[in-house]
Protein backbone atom coordinates (compact mmCIF):
# COMPACT_ATOMS: atom_id res chain seq x y z
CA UNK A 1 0.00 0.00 0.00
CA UNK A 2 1.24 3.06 -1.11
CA UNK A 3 0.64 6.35 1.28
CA UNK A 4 0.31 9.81 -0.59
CA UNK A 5 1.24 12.40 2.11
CA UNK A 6 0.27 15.91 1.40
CA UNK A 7 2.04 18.56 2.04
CA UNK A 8 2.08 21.35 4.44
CA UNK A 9 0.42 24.19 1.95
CA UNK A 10 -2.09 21.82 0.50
CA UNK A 11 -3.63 20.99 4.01
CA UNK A 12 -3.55 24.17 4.81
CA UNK A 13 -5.36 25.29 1.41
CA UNK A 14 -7.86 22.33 1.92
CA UNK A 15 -8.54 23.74 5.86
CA UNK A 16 -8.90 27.12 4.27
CA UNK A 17 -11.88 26.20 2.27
CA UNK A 18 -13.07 24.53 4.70
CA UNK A 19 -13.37 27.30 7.02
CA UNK A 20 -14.58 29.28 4.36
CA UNK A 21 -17.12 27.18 3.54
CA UNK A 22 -18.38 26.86 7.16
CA UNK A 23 -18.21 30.70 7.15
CA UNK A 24 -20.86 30.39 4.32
CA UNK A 25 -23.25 28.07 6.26
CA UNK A 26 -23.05 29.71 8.97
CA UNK A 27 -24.49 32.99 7.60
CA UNK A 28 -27.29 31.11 5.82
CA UNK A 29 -28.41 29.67 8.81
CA UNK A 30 -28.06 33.10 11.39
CA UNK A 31 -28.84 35.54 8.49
CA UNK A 32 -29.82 38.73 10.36
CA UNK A 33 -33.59 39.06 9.70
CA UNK A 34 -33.89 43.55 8.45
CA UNK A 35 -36.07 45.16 11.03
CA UNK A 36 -39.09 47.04 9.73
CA UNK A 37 -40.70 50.04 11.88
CA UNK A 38 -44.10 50.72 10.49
CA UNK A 39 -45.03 54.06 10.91
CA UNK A 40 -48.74 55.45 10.07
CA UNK A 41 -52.05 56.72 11.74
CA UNK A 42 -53.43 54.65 14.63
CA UNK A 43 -56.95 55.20 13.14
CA UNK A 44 -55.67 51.98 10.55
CA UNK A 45 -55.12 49.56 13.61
CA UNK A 46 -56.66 46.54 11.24
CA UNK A 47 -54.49 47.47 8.41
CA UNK A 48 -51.63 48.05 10.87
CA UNK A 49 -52.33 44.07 12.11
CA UNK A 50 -53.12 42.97 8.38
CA UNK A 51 -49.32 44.70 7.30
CA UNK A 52 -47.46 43.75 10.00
CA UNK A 53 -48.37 40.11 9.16
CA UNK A 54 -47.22 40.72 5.54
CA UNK A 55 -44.01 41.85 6.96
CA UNK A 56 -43.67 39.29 9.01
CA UNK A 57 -44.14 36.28 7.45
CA UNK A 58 -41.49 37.54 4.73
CA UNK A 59 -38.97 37.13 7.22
CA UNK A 60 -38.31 41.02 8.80
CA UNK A 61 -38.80 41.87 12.23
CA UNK A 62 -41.37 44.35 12.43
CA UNK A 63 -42.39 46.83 15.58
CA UNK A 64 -45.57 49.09 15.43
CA UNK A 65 -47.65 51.04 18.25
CA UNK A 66 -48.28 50.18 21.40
CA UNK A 67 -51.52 51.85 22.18
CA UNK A 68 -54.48 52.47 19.82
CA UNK A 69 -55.55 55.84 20.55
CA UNK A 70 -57.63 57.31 17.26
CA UNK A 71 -58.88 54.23 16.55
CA UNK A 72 -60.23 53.77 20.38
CA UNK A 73 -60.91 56.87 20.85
CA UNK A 74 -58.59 57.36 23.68
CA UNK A 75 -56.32 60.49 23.40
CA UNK A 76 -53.29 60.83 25.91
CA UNK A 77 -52.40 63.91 27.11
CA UNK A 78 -49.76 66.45 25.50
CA UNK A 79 -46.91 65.26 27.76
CA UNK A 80 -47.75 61.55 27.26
CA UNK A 81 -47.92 62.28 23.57
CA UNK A 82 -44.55 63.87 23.62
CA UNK A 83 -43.03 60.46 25.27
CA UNK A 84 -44.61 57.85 22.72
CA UNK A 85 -43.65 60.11 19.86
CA UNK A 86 -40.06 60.17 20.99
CA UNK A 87 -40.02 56.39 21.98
CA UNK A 88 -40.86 55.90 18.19
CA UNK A 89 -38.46 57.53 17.52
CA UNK A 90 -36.46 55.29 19.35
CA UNK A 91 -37.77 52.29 17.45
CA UNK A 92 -36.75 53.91 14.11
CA UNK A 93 -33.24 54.39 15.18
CA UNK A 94 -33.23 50.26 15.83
CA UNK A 95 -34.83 49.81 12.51
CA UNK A 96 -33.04 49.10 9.27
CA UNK A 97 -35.57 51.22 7.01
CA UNK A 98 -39.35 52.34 7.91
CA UNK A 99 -42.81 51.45 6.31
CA UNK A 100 -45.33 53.72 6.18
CA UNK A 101 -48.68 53.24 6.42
CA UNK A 102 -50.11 56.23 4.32
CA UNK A 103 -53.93 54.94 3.85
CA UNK A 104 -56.04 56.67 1.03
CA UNK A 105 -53.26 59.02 0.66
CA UNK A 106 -53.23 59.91 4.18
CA UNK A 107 -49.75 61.03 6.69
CA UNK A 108 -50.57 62.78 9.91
CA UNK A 109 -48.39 65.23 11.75
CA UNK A 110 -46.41 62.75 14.34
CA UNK A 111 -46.10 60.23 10.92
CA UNK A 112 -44.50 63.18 9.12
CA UNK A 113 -42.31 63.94 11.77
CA UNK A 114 -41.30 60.52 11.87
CA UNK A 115 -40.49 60.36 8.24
CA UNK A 116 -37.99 63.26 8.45
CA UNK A 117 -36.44 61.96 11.38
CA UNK A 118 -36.15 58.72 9.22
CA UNK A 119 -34.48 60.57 6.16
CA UNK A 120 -32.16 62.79 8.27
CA UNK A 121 -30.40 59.56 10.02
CA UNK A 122 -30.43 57.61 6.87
CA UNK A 123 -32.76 54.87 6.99
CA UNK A 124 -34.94 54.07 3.59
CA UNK A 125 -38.76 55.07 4.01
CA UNK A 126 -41.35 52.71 1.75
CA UNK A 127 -44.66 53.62 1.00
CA UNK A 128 -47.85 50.90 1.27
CA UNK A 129 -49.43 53.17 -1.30
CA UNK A 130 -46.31 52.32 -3.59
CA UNK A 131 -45.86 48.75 -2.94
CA UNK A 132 -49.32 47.70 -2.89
CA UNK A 133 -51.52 50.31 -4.54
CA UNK A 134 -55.51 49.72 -4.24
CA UNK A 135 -54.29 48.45 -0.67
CA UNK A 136 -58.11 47.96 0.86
CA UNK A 137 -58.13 48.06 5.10
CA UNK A 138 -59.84 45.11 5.96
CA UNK A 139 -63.04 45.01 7.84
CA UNK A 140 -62.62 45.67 12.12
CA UNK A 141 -64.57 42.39 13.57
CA UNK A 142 -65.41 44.23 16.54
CA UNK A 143 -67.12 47.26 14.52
CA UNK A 144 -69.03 44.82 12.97
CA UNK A 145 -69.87 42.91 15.77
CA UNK A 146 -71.07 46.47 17.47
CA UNK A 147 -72.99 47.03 14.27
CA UNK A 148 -74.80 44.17 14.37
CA UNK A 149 -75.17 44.75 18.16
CA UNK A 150 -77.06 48.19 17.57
CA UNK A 151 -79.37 47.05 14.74
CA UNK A 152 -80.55 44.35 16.73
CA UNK A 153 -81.19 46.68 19.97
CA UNK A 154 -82.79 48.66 17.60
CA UNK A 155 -85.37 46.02 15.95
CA UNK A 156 -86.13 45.05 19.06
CA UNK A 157 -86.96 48.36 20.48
CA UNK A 158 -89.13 48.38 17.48
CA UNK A 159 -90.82 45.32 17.78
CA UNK A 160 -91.40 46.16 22.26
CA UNK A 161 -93.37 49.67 20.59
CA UNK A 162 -95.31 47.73 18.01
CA UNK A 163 -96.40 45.06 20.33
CA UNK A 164 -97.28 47.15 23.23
CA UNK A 165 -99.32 49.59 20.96
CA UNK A 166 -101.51 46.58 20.13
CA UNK A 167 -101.92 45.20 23.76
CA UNK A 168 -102.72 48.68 24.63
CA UNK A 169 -104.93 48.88 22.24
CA UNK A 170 -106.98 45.68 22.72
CA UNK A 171 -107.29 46.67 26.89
CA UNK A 172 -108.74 49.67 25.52
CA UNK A 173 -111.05 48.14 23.51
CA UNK A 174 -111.97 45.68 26.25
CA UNK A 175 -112.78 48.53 29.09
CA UNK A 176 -114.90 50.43 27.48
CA UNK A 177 -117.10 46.91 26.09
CA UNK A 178 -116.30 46.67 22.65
CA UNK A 179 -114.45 42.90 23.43
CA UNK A 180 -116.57 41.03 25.57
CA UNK A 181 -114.50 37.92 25.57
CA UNK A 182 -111.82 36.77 27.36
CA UNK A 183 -108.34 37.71 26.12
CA UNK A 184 -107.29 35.86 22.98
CA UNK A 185 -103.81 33.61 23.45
CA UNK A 186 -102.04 36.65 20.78
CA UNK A 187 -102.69 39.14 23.60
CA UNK A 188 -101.06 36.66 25.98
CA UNK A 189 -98.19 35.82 23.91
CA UNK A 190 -97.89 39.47 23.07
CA UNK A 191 -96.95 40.82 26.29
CA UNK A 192 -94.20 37.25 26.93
CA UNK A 193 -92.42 39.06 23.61
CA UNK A 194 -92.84 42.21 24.62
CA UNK A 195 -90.53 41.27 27.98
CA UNK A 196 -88.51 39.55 26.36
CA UNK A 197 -87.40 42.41 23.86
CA UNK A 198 -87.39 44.70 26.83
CA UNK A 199 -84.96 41.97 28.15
CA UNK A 200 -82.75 41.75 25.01
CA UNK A 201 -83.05 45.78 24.90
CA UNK A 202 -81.59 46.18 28.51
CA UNK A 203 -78.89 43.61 28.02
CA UNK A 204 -77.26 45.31 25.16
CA UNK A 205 -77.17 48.29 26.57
């Protein structure tokens, strides 16, 4: 058997490749995922939820808002404005570029703001109304679900006046003789419905 030794520069050319090699695994596997801060009106909190799961699933880290407050209706004060502003600011500087969120065209002041800061420290700014124009917000669940709430209330409210302006309306007859028989099972059944919307009427309030 005959034994081939190498020499000193070829195993030190094949451990070179090696290492480069490894170097190149290594950064497909722990690839840095780009960090995303979306930036945009807090009146868009579904499209905010629907965009950040674009993002997301395309392999960036993304950070948003942390409170809600057009879309709630809940409006901090001016000092604890002044803090979340800055502390997005904050975010952007961790962020490798910024989305923004400009629905139907619109930017608000603090989005602006948040823009130029953006530019002036260098980070790219994308637009959802350039990436993915005709963008649609989806529909809020819980609007709908409030919707729904009120039109119900309100058809039952409706149905508590109609049925109690007939029951009132067949006592009347009855007192003053016109109905001379015993009330009919409609009257009955009448007033049971009539609770019950009153019922379904005080429970969604």
């Amino acid at each position: 058997m005959v034994y081939i030794e190498k020499s000193v520069e070829e195993y030190e050319a094949e451990n070179a490749a090696l290492r480069a090699r490894l170097a190149e695994l290594e950064q497909e596997v722990y690839r840095p995922c780009p960090v995303i801060c979306m930036c945009g009106s807090t009146r868009f909190k579904q499209a905010w939820i629907d965009v950040k799961r674009i993002l997301g699933c395309a392999g960036n880290i993304v950070i948003g808002v942390d409170l809600w407050g057009h879309h709630e209706h809940v409006y901090p004060d001016e000092q604890f404005k002044t803090f979340l502003d800055d502390l997005h600011k904050r975010k952007i500087d961790l962020a490798d570029e910024v989305f923004v969120l400009d629905i139907d065209g619109y930017v608000g002041e603090s989005t602006r703001s948040e823009i130029e800061y953006a530019k002036m420290i260098g980070r790219p700014v994308r637009y959802l109304s350039q990436e993915m124009p005709g963008y649609v917000e989806p529909e809020d669940p819980l609007v709908r679900l409030e919707q729904e709430r009120n039109e119900a209330q309100a058809r039952a409210e409706r149905a508590e006046t109609l049925l109690a302006k007939g029951v009132a309306e067949y006592d009347a007859m009855f007192a003053v003789g016109l109905i001379d028989y015993s009330e009919p099972e409609w009257v009955e059944g009448a007033r049971e419905l009539i609770e019950a919307a009153a019922a379904l009427r005080g429970g969604g309030k």
